[in-house]
Structure formats: structure tokens, C-alpha cells
C-alpha atoms as a PDB file:
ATOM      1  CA  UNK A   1     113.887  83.991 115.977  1.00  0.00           C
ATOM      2  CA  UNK A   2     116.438  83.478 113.774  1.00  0.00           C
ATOM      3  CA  UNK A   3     116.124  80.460 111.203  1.00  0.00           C
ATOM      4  CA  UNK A   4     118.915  78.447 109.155  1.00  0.00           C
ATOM      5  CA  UNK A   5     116.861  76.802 106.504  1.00  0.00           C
ATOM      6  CA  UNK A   6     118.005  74.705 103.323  1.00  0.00           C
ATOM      7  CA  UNK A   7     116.554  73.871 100.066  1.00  0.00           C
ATOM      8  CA  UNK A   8     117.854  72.382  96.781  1.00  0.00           C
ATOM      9  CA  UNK A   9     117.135  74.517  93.602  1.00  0.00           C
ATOM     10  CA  UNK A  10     114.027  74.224  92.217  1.00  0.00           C
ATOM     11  CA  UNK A  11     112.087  74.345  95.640  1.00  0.00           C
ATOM     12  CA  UNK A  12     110.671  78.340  95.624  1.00  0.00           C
ATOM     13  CA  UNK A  13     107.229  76.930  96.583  1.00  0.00           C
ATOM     14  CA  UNK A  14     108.684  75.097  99.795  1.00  0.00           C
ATOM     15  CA  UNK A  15     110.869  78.314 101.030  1.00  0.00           C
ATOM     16  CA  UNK A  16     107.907  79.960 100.792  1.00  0.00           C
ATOM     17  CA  UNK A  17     105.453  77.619 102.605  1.00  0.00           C
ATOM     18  CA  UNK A  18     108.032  78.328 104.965  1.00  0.00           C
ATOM     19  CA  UNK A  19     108.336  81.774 105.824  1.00  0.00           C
ATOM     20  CA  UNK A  20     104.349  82.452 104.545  1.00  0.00           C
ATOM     21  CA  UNK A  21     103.399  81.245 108.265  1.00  0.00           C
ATOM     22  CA  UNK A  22     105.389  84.562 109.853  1.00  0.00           C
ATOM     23  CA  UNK A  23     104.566  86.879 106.956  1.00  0.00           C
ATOM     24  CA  UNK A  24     100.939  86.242 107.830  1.00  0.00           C
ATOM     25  CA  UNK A  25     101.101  86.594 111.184  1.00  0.00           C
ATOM     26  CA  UNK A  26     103.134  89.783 111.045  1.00  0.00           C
ATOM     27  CA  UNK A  27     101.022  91.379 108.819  1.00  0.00           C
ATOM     28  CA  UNK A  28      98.297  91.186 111.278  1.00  0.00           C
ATOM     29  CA  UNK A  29     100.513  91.970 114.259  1.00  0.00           C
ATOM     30  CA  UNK A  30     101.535  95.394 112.278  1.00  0.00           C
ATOM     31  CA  UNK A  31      97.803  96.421 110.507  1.00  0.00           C
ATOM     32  CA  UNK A  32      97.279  99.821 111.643  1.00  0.00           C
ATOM     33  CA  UNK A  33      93.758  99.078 113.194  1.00  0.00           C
ATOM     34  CA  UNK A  34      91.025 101.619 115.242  1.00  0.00           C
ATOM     35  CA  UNK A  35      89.387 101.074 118.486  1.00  0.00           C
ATOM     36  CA  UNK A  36      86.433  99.081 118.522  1.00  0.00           C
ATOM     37  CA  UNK A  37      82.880  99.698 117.982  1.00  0.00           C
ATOM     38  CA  UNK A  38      83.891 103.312 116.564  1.00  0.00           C
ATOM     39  CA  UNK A  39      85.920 101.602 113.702  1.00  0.00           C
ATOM     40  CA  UNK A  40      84.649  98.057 113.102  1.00  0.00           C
ATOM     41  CA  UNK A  41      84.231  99.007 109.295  1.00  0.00           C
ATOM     42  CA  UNK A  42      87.483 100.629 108.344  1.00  0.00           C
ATOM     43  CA  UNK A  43      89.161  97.518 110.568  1.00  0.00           C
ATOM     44  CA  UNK A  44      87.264  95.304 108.160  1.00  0.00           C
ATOM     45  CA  UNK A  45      87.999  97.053 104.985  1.00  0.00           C
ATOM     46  CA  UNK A  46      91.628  96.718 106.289  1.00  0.00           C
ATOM     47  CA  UNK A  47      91.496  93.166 106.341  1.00  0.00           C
ATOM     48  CA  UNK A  48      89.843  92.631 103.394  1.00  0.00           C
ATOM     49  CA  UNK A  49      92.286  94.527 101.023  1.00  0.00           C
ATOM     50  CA  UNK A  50      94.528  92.169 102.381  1.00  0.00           C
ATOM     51  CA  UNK A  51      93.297  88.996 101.882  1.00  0.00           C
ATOM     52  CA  UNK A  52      94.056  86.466  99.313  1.00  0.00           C
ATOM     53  CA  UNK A  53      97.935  87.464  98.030  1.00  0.00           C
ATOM     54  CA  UNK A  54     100.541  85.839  97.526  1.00  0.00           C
ATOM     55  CA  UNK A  55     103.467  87.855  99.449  1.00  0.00           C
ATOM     56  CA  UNK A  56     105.210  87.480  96.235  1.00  0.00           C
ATOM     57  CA  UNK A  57     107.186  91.072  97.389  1.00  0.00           C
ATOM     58  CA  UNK A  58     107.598  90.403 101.120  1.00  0.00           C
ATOM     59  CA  UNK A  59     109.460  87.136  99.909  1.00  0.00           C
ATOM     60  CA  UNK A  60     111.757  88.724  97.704  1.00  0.00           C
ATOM     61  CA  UNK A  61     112.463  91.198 100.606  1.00  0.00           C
ATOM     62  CA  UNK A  62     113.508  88.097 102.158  1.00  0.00           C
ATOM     63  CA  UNK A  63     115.609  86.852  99.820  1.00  0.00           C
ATOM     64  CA  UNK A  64     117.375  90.543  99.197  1.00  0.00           C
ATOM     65  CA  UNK A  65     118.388  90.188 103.152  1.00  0.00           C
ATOM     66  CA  UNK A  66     119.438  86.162 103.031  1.00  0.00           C
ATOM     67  CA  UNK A  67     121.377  86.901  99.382  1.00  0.00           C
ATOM     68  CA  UNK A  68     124.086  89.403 101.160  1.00  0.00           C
ATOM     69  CA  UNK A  69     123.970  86.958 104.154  1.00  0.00           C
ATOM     70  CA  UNK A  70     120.785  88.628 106.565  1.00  0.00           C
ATOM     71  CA  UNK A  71     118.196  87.065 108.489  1.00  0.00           C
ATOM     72  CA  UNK A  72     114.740  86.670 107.933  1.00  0.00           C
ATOM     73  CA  UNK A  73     113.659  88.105 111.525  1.00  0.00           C
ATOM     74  CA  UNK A  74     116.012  91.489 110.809  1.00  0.00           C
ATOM     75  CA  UNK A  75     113.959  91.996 107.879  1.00  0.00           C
ATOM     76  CA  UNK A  76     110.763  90.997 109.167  1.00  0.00           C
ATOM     77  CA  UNK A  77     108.539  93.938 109.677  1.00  0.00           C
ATOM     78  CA  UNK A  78     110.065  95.675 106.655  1.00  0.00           C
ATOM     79  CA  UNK A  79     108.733  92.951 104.473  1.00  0.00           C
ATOM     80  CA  UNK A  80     105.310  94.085 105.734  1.00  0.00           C
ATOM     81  CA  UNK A  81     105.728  97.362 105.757  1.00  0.00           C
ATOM     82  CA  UNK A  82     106.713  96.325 101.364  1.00  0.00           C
ATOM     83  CA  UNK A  83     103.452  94.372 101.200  1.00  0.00           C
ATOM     84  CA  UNK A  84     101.539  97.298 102.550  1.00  0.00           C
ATOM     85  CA  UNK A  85     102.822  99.522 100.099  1.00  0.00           C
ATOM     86  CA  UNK A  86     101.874  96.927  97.528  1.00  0.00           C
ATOM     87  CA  UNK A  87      98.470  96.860  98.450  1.00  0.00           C
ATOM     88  CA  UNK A  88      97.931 100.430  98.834  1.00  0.00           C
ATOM     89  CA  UNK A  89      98.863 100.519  95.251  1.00  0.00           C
ATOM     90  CA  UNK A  90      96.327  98.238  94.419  1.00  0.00           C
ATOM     91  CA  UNK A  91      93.552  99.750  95.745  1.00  0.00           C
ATOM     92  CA  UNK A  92      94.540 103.360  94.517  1.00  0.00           C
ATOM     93  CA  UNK A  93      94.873 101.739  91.071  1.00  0.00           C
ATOM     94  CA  UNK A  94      91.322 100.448  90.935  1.00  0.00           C
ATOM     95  CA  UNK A  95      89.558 103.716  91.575  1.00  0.00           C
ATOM     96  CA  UNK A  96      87.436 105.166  89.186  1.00  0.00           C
ATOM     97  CA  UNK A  97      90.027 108.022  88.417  1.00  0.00           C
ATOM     98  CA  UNK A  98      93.093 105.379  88.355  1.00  0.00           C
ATOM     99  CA  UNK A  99      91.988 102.207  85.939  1.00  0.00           C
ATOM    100  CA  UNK A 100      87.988 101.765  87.290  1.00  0.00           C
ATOM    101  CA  UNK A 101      88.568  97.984  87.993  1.00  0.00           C
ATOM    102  CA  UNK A 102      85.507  96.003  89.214  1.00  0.00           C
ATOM    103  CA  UNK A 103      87.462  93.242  90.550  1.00  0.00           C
ATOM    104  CA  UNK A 104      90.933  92.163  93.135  1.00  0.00           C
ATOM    105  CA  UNK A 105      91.459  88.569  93.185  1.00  0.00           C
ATOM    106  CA  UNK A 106      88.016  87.537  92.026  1.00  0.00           C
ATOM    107  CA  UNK A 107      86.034  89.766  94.427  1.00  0.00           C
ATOM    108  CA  UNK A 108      84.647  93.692  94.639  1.00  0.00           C
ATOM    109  CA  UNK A 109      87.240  96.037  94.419  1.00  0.00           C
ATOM    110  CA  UNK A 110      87.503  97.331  97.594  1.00  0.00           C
ATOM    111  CA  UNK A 111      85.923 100.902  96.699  1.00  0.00           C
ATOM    112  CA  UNK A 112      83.006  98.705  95.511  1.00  0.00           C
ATOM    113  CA  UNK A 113      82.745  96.857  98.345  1.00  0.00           C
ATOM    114  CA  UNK A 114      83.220 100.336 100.988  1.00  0.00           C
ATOM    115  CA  UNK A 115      82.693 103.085  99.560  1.00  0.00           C
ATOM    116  CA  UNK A 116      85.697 105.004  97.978  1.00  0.00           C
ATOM    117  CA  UNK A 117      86.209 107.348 100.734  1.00  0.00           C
ATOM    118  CA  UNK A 118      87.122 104.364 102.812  1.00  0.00           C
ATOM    119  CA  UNK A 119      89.487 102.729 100.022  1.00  0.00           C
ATOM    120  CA  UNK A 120      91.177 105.893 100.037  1.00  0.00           C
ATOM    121  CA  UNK A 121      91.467 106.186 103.761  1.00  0.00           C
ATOM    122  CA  UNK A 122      92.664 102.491 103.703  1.00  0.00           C
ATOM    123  CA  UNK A 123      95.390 102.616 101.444  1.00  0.00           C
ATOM    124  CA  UNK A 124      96.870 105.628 103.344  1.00  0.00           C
ATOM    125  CA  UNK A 125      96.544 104.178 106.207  1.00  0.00           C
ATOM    126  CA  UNK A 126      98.764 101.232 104.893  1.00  0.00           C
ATOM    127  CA  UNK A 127     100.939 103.264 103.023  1.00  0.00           C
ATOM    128  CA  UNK A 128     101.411 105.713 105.468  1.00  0.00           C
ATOM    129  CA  UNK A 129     102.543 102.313 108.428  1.00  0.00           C
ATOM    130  CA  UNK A 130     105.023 101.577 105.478  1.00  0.00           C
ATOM    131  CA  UNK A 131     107.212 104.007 106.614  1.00  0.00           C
ATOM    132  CA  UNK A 132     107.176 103.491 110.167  1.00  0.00           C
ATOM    133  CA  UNK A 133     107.974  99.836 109.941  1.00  0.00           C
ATOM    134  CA  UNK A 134     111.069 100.430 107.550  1.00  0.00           C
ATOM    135  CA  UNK A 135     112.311 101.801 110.974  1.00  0.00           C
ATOM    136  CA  UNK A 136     111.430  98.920 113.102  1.00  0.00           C
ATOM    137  CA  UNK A 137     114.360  96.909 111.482  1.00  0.00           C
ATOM    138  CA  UNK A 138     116.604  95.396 113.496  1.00  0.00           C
ATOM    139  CA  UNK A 139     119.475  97.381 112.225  1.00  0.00           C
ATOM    140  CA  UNK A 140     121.427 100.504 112.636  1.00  0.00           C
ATOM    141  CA  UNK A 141     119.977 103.966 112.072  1.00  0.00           C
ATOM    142  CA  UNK A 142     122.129 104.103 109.639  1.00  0.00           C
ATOM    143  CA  UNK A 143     120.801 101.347 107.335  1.00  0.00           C
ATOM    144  CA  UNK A 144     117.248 101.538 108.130  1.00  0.00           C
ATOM    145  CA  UNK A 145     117.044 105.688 107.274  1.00  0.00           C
ATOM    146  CA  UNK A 146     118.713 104.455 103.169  1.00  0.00           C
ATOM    147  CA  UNK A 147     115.742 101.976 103.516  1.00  0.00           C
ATOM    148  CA  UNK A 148     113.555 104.478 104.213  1.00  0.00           C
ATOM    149  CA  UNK A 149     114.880 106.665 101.972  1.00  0.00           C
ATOM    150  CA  UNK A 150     114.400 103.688  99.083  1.00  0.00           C
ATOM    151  CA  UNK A 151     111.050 103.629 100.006  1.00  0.00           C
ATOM    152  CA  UNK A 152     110.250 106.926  99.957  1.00  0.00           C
ATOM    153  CA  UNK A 153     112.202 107.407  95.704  1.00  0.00           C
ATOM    154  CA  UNK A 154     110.805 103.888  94.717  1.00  0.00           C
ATOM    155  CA  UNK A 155     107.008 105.317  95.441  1.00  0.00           C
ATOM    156  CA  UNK A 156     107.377 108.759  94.209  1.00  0.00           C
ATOM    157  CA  UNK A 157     107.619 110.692  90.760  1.00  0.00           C
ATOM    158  CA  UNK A 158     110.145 108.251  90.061  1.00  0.00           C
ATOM    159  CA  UNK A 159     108.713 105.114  90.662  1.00  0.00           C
ATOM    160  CA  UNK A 160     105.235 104.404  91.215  1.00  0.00           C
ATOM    161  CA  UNK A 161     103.290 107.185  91.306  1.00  0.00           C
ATOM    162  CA  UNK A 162     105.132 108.573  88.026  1.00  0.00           C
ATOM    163  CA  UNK A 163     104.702 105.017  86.286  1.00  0.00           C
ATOM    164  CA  UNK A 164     100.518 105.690  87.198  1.00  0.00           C
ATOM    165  CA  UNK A 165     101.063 108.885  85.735  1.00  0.00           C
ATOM    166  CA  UNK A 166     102.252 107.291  82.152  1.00  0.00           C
ATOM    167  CA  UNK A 167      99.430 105.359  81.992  1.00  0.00           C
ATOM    168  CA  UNK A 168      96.788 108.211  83.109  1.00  0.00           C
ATOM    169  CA  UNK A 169      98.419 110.969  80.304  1.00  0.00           C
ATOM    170  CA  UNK A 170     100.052 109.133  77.757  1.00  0.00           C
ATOM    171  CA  UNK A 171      97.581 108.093  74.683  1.00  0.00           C
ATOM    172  CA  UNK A 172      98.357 104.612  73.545  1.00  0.00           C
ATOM    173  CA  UNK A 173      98.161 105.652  70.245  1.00  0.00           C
ATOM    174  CA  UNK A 174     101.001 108.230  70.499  1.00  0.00           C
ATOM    175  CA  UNK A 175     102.954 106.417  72.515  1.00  0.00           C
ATOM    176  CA  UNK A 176     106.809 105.477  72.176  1.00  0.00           C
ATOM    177  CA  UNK A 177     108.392 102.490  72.545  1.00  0.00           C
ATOM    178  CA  UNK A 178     111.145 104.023  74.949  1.00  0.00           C
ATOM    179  CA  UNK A 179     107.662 105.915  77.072  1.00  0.00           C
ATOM    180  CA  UNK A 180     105.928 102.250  77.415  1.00  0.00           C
ATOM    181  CA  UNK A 181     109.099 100.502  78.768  1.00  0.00           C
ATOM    182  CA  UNK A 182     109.625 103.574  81.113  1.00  0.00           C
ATOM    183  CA  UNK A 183     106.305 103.219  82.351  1.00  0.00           C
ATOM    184  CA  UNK A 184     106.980  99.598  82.930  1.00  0.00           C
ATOM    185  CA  UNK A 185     109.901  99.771  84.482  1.00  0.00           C
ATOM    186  CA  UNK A 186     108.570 102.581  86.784  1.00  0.00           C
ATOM    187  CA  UNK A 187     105.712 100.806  87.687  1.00  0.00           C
ATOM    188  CA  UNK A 188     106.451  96.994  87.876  1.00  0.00           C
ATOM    189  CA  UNK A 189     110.485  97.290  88.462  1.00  0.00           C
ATOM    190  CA  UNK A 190     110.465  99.948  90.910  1.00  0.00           C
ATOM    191  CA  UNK A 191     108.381  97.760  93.449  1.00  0.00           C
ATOM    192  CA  UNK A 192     110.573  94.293  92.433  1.00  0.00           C
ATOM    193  CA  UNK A 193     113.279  96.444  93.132  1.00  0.00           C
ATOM    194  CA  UNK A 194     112.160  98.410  95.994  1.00  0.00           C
ATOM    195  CA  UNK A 195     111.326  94.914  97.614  1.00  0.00           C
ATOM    196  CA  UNK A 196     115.013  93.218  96.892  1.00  0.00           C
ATOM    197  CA  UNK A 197     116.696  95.848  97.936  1.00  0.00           C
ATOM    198  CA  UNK A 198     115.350  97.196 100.838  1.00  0.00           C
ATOM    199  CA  UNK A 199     115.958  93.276 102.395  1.00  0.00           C
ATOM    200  CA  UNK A 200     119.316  93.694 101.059  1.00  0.00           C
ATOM    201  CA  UNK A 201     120.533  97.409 102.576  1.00  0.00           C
ATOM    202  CA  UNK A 202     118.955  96.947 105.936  1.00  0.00           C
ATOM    203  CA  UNK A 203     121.916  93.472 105.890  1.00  0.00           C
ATOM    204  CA  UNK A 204     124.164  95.817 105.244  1.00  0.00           C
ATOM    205  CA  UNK A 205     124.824  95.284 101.139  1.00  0.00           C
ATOM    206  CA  UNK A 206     127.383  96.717  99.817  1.00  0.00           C
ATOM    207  CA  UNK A 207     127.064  99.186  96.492  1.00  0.00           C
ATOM    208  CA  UNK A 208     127.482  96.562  93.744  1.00  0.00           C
ATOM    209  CA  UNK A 209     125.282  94.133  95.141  1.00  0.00           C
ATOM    210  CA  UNK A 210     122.878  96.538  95.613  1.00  0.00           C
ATOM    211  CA  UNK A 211     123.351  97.326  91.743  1.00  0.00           C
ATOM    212  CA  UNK A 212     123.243  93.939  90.992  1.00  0.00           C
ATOM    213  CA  UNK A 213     119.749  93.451  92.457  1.00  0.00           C
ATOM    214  CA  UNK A 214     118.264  96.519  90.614  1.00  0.00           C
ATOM    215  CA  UNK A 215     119.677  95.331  87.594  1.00  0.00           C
ATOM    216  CA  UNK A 216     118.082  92.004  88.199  1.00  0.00           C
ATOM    217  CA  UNK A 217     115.086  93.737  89.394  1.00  0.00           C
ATOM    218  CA  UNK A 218     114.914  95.484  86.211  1.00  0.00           C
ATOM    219  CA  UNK A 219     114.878  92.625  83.827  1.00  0.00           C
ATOM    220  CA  UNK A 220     112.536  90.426  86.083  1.00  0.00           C
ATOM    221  CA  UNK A 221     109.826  93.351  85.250  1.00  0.00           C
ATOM    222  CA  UNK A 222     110.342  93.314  81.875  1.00  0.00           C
ATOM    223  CA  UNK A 223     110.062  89.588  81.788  1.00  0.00           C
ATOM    224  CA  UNK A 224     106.856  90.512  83.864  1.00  0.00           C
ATOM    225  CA  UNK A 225     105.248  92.613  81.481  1.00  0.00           C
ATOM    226  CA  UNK A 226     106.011  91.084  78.479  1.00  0.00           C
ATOM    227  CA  UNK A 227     104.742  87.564  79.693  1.00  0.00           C
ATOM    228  CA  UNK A 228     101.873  89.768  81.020  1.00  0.00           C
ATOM    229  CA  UNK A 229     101.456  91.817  77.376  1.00  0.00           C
ATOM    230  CA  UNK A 230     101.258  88.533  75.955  1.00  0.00           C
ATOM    231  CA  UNK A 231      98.619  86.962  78.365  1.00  0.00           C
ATOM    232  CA  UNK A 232      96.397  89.868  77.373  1.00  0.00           C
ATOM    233  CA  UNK A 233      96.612  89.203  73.847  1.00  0.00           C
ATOM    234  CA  UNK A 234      95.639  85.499  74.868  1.00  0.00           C
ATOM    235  CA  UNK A 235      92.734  86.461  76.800  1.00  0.00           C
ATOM    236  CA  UNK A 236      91.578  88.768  73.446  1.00  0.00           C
ATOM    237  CA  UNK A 237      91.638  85.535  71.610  1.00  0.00           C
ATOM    238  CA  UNK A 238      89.740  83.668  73.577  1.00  0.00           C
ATOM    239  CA  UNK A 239      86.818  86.094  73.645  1.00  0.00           C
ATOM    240  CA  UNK A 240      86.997  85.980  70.136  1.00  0.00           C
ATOM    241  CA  UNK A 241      87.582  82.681  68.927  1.00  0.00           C
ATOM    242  CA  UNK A 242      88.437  79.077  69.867  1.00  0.00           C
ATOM    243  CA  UNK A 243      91.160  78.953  72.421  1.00  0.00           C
ATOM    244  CA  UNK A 244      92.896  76.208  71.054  1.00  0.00           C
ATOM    245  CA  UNK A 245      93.781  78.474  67.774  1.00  0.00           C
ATOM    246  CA  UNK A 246      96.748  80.752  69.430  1.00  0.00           C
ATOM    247  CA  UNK A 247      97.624  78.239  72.384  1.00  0.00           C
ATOM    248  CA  UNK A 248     100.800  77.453  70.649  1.00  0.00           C
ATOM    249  CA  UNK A 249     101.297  80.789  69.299  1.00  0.00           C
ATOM    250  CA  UNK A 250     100.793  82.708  72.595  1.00  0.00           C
ATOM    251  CA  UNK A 251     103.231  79.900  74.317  1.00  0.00           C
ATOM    252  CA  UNK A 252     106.007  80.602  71.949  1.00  0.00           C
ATOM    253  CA  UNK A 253     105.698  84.228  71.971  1.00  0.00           C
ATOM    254  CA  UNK A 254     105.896  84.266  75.145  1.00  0.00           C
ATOM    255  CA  UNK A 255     108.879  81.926  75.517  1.00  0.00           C
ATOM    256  CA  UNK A 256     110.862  83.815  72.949  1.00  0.00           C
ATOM    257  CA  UNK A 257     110.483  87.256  74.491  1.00  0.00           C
ATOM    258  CA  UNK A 258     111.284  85.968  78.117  1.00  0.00           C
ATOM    259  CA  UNK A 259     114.264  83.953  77.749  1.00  0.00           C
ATOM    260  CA  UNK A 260     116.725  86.163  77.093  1.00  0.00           C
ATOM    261  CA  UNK A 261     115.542  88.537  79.942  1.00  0.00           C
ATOM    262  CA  UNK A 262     115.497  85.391  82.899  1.00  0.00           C
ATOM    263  CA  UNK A 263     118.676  84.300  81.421  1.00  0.00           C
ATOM    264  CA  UNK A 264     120.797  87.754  81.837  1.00  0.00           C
ATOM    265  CA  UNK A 265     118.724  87.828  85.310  1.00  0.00           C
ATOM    266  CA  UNK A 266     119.768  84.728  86.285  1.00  0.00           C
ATOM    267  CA  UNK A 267     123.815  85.725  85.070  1.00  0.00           C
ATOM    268  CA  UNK A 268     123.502  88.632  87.489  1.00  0.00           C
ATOM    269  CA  UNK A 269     122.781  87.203  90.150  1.00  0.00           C
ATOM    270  CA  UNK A 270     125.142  83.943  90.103  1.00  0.00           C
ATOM    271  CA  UNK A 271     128.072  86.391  88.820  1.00  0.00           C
ATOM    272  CA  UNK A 272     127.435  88.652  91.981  1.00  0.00           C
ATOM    273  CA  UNK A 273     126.570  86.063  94.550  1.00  0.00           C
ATOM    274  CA  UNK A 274     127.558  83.090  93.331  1.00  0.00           C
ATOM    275  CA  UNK A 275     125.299  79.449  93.629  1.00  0.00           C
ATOM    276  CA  UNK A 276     123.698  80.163  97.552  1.00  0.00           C
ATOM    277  CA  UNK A 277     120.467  78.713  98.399  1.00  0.00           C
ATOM    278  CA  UNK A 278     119.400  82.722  98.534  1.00  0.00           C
ATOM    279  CA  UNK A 279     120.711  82.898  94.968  1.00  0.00           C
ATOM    280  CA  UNK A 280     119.395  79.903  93.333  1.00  0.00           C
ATOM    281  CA  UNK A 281     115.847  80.569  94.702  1.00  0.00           C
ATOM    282  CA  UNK A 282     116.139  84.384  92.849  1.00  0.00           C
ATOM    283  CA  UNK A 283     117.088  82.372  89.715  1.00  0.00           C
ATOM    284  CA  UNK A 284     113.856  80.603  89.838  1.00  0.00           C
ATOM    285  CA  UNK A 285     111.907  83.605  90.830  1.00  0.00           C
ATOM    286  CA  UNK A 286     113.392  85.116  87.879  1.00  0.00           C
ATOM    287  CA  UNK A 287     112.002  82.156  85.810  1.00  0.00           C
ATOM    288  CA  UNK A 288     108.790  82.161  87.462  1.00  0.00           C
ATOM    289  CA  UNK A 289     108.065  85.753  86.306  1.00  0.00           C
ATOM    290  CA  UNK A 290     108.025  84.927  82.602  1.00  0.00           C
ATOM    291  CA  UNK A 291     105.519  81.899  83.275  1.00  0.00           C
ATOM    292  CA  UNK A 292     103.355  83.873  85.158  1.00  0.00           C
ATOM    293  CA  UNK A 293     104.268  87.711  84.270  1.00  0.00           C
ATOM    294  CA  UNK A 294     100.546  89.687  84.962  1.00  0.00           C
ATOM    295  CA  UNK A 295      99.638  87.556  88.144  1.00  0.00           C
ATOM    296  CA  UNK A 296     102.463  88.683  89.776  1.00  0.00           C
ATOM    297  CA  UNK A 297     103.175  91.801  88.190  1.00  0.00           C
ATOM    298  CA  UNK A 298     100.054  93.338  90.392  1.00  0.00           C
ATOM    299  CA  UNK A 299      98.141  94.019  87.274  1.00  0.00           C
ATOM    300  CA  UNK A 300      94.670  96.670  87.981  1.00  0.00           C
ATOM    301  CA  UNK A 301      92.178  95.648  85.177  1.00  0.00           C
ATOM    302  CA  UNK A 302      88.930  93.580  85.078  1.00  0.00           C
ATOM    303  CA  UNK A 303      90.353  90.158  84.630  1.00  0.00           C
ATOM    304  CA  UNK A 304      89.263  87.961  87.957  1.00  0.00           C
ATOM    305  CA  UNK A 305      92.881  86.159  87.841  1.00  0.00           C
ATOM    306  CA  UNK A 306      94.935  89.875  88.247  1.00  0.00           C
ATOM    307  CA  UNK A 307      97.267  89.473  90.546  1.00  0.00           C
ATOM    308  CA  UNK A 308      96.898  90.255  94.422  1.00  0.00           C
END
């Protein structure tokens, strides 16, 4: 059903409380179950990779389709199909041979929890519905094969699986400046970018405002990993010492790296679209990244707070 909502700026949290409701409930009308008794595990496992996140991504497919002037329910079952893909990557990047994470959102990694032949199995199975429900859109064939065929660039060589591949290969010792921010735009932009933009082409963007949103897409990572850089550093600090010492320091830093990013974000995207609701809520979540950069970001290491 189609919905004609208004907020003021400033009010992310309450568009979201909104449209969580229907993410939730799609994502368990789409999750690529078995038939019972045979598969009452992998059905589990399935709903337990999914618990607990914030639909961070589905939300900004959201926004990519209201920003050019879509709906929400056009959209709809590609935003799960985007948070799918999302936490497939999650659980491939915890394996042993990815980072060997312990933890997602405070609990067992899920090859802890099942077995790694059944994280494996799980996050293909998720990935693998991804594509399908790309196609479900309720758009031409036109539109929804390019938002296939985003999906398909934004995961591959190009995008996620070549930003893992940076971070398997590449010693941090030897590596570049130019290498790390590739690997950070591959791996944190492409998804911010994969999930604007597929929102946005299935509404039928045109060309610059689907340049617009991978521009802004680009900085929002950066912003990301920078605020999430910094937050590491942080945590260091605090296993070493008295948090109170680098509070300030780490709250600066961080401040003084981001702004500059959010603030060319935010330019882009009231330049291109002007002050819309759908506009001033990607303004904020363009703020919002460089207050909370690695909880977003979908970070894979130890910490219990890394983000869903």
C-alpha cells in the first residue's frame, strides 16, 4: 500500500520507526526457508543471522526510491533482497578464512553457533534470494534488469568481494594510502551505494541523480570509516589506560575528519534534489554516519558493539 508520510528535518529515527514495521515483516515473508522437520536447523540458522539489525541499508533503499519521487511499496522487496545481501556479507566475513570473528551483535558468530558448513549454506542461500527479489519490483523489466545488474557489479570484483580481497592480501604494513581508501570505498561505499541506488533506478532516476547518489554514497563511507578508524583507536585506549585520557582527543579527531565529508554529502544531495523530506532525511543520515561510522559501517571484528 502506498504511503504519503511527512516529517520535519531532524526526525530519521521517526521515518524509520515507520517503515521498520514492513521491513520486518517482509523480510520474513521473503526468507528462503525449507520444509519442516527435514530443515528445522538451517530455518533457524536463517533466522538467527538475521536478528538484531538495524535495516540501516533497506532504509536508504527507501530513501533512494522516495528522493527521485518512488514509493516505498515499489521498492519493497528489493530493500530485502539489499539487507540479505548485507547479511550474507556478514557472515562470510566472520569465517575463520575471512576475519575469524567470535561475535555479531553481542552473540556467537553464526559459524560458532552452526557449524560453518551451515553459515556458508546460509549466506548463499540469502545472497543467492537477493537476486530474485531485485526482480519482484514493481517496475518495468527494464528498470528492474539495471537493478539487477547493480547488484550483481556492486558485489563482485568490484565491490565487495574485491574490497574482502584488499583486506585478505594486502599487508598493512605495505600498504598505500590510495590501496586503503580503495578498499574502503569497495567495501563500505559499494553497499551504501548499491542500497541508494538500486531504490533510486527501479523509480526510474535519471543519470545524474543516479551520479549524485554514488557520489554521496561515496563520501558517507568515508565518513564511515574514518569515524570507524577512529573508534578503534578509542577502544585501544581504553584497554590500555583510563578512558577519560583521549575522550576529548578521540571526539575532536573524529569531528575534524568527518565534517568536511557530511558537509560536501549533504551539498550533493540538496544541489541535486533540492530541500524534500526524502532529501533532508539523507542529510541527516549523512551526519549520522560520522557519529556512529563502525556500527553502521557493518564492521567483522571481535568488538560486541560491531554493527549488524
Amino acid at each position: 500500500m502506498e504511503r504519503h508520510l511527512t516529517f520535519a528535518p531532524g526526525e530519521l529515527p521517526d521515518y524509520f520507526a515507520v517503515i521498520q514495521p514492513e521491513l520486518e515483516r517482509a523480510l520474513g515473508y521473503y526468507l528462503p526457508t525449507g520444509p519442516e522437520p527435514d530443515y528445522k536447523v538451517f530455518n533457524e540458522a536463517l533466522g538467527v543471522a538475521l536478528l538484531e539489525g538495524k535495516r540501516f541499508r533497506p532504509m536508504l533503499t527507501v530513501l533512494g526510491a522516495e528522493v527521485v519521487g518512488g514509493r516505498f511499496s515499489t521498492v519493497l522487496p528489493a530493500a530485502v533482497g539489499i539487507e540479505y545481501v548485507h547479511t550474507s556479507s556478514l557472515i562470510f566475513d566472520d569465517l575463520p578464512c575471512m576475519d575469524n570473528a567470535t561475535q555479531r551483535r553481542g552473540h556467537l558468530a553464526l559459524h560458532l553457533r552452526y557449524g560453518e558448513a551451515v553459515a556458508v549454506l546460509v549466506a548463499l542461500t540469502l545472497l543467492n534470494t537477493s537476486y530474485g527479489l531485485l526482480l519482484k519490483a514493481e517496475a518495468s523489466q527494464s528498470l528492474t534488469r539495471n537493478a539487477h545488474s547493480e547488484l550483481v557489479k556492486a558485489i563482485g570484483p568490484i565491490g565487495l568481494i574485491g574490497g574482502q580481497f584488499f583486506d585478505l592480501t594486502v599487508e598493512s604494513q605495505t600498504r598505500k594510502t590510495k590501496t586503503i581508501d580503495s578498499a574502503r570505498i569497495l567495501k563500505t561505499s559499494a553497499l551504501i551505494g548499491l542500497s541508494l541506488r538500486v531504490g533510486a533506478l527501479l523509480s526510474g532516476a535519471t543519470l545524474q541523480q543516479l551520479a549524485a547518489l554514488s557520489s554521496f554514497a561515496d563520501l558517507v563511507g568515508m565518513a564511515y570509516q574514518i569515524s570507524d578508524d577512529i573508534t578503534d583507536r578509542q577502544e585501544d585506549s581504553y584497554r590500555a589506560k583510563s578512558p577519560r585520557a583521549n575522550e576529548f582527543t578521540i571526539r575532536e579527531g573524529k569531528t575534524q575528519s568527518t565534517v568536511g565529508l557530511v558537509s560536501d554529502a549533504q551539498s550533493i544531495i540538496l544541489d541535486m534534489f533540492g530541500s524534500t523530506r526524502a532529501a533532508l532525511l539523507l542529510c541527516e543520515v549523512a551526519s549520522y554516519s560520522a557519529d556512529l561510522g563502525g556500527r553502521l559501517a557493518g564492521r567483522s571484528n571481535d568488538h560486541p558493539d560491531r554493527e549488524n
